[in-house]
Protein backbone atom coordinates (compact mmCIF):
# COMPACT_ATOMS: atom_id res chain seq x y z
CA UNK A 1 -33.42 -9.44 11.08
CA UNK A 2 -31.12 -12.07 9.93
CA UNK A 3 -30.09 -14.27 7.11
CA UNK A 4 -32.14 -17.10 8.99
CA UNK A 5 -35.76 -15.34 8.28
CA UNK A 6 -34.92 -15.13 4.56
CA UNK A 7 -36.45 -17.68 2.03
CA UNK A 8 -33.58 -20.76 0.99
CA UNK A 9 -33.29 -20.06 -2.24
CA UNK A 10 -32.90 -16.14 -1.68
CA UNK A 11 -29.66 -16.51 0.70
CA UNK A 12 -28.51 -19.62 -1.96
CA UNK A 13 -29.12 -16.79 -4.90
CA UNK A 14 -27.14 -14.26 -2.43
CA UNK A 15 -24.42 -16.37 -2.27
CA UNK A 16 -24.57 -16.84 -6.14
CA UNK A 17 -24.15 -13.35 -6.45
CA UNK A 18 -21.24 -13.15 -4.24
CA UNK A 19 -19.10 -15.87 -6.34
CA UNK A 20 -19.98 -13.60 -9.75
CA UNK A 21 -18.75 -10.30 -8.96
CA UNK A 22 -19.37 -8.88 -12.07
CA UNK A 23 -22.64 -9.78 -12.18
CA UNK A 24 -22.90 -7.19 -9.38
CA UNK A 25 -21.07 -4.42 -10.75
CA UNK A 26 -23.57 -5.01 -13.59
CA UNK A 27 -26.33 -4.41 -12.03
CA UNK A 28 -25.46 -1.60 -10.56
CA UNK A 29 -24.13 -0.08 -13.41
CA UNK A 30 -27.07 -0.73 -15.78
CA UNK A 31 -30.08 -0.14 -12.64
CA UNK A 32 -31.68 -3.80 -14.01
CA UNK A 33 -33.76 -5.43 -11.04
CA UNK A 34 -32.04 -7.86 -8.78
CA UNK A 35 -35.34 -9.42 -9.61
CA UNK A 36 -34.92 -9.88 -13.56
CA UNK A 37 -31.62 -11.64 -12.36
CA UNK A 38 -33.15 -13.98 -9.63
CA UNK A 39 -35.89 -14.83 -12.21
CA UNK A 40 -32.96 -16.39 -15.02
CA UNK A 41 -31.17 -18.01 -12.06
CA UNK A 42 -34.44 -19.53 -11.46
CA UNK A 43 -35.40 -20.85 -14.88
CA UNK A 44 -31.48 -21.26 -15.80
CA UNK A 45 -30.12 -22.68 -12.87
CA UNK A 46 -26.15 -21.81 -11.83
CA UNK A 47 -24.52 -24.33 -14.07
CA UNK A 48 -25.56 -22.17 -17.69
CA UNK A 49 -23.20 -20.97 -19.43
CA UNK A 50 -25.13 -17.34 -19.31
CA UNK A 51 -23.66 -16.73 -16.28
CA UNK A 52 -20.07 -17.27 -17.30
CA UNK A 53 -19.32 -14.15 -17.93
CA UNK A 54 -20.00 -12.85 -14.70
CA UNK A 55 -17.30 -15.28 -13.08
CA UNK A 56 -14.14 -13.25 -12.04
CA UNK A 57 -11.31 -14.24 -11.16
CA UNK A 58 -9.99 -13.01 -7.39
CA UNK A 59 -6.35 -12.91 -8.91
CA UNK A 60 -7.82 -10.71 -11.47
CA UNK A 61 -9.63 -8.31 -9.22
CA UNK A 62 -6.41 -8.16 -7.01
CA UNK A 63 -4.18 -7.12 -9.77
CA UNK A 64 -6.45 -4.41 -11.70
CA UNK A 65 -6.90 -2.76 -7.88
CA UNK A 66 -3.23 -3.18 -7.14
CA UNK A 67 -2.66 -1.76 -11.14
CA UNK A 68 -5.09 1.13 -9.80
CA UNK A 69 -3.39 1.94 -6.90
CA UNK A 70 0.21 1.98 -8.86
CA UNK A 71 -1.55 4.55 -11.62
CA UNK A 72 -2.81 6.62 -8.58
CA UNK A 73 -0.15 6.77 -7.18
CA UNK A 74 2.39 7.67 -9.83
CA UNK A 75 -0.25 10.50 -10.53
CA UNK A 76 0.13 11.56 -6.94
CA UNK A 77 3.94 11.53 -7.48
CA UNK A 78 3.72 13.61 -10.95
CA UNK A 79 2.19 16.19 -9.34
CA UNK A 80 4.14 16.76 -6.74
CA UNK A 81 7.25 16.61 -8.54
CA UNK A 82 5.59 18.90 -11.42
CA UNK A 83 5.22 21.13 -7.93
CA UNK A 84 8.56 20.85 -6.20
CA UNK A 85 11.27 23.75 -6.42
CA UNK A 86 14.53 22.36 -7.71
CA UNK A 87 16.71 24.85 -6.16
CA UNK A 88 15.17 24.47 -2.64
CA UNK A 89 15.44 20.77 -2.73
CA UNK A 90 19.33 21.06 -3.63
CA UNK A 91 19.89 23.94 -0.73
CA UNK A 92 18.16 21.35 1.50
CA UNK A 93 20.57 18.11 0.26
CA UNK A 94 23.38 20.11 0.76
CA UNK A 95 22.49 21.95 4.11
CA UNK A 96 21.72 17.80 5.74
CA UNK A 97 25.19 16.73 3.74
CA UNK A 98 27.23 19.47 5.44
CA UNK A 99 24.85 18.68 9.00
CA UNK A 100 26.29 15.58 8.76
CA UNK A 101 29.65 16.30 8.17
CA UNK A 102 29.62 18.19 10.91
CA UNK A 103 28.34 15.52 13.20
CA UNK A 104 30.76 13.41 11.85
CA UNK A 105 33.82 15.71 12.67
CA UNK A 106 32.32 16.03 16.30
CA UNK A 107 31.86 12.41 16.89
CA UNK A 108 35.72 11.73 15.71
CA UNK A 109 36.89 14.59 17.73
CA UNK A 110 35.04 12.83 20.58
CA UNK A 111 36.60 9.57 19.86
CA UNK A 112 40.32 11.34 19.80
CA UNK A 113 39.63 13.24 23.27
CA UNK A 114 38.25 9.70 24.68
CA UNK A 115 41.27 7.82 23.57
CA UNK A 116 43.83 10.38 24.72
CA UNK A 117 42.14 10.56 27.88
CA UNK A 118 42.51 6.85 28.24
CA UNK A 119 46.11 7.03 27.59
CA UNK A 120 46.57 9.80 29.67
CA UNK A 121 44.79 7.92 32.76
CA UNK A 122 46.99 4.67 32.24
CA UNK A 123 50.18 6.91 33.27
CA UNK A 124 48.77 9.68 35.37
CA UNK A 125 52.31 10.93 36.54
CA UNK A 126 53.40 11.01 32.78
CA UNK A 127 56.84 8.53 34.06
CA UNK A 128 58.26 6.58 31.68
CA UNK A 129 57.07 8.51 28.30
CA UNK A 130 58.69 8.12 25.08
């Protein structure tokens, strides 16, 4: 079944009810009839001022979810600091600080066996040293 069966002024009230998002939330919230509602848009019309305070703003919407989602997640965070082990996190920092010290030492020994290789194969017969 689609939107094309449905009566005119049911899709138009539809997509009144989409551009008043709170009006929505309201009805859900309270259980009231979509019918109750339909009836006042009826006899009121989409212009009264009744309906104004079902408008919301998108920008609004946006920034209490994004607001949400910061709160959630800084709860997520408090929790799993509240959880973490101090002195296991510090033995870990310092066992990847020396791990990469030691990589480091490796690589320039590398570097130093490279260039006195390269040295070394530019005057194979060792002639002419200093």
């Amino acid at each position: 079944m689609g939107n094309n069966s449905l009566d005119p002024t049911i899709q138009q009230f539809r997509d009144f009810i989409n551009q008043h998002p709170k009006l929505r939330k309201e009805i859900r919230k309270t259980g009231r009839s979509w019918q109750e509602y339909y009836e006042k848009w009826m006899l009121l019309g989409e212009e009264d001022s009744f309906w104004n305070e079902y408008k919301e703003d998108e920008d609004s919407s946006y920034s209490e979810d994004k607001e949400k989602n910061k709160s959630e997640f800084l709860n997520q965070l408090m929790k799993y600091a509240e959880n973490m082990d101090i002195d296991k996190v510090q033995k870990q920092v310092h066992q990847l600080s020396s791990t990469i010290a030691t990589i480091q030492e490796l690589i320039d020994q590398h570097q130093g066996a490279r260039k006195g290789s390269r040295h070394e194969d530019s005057n194979p017969f060792g002639w002419f040293r200093d």
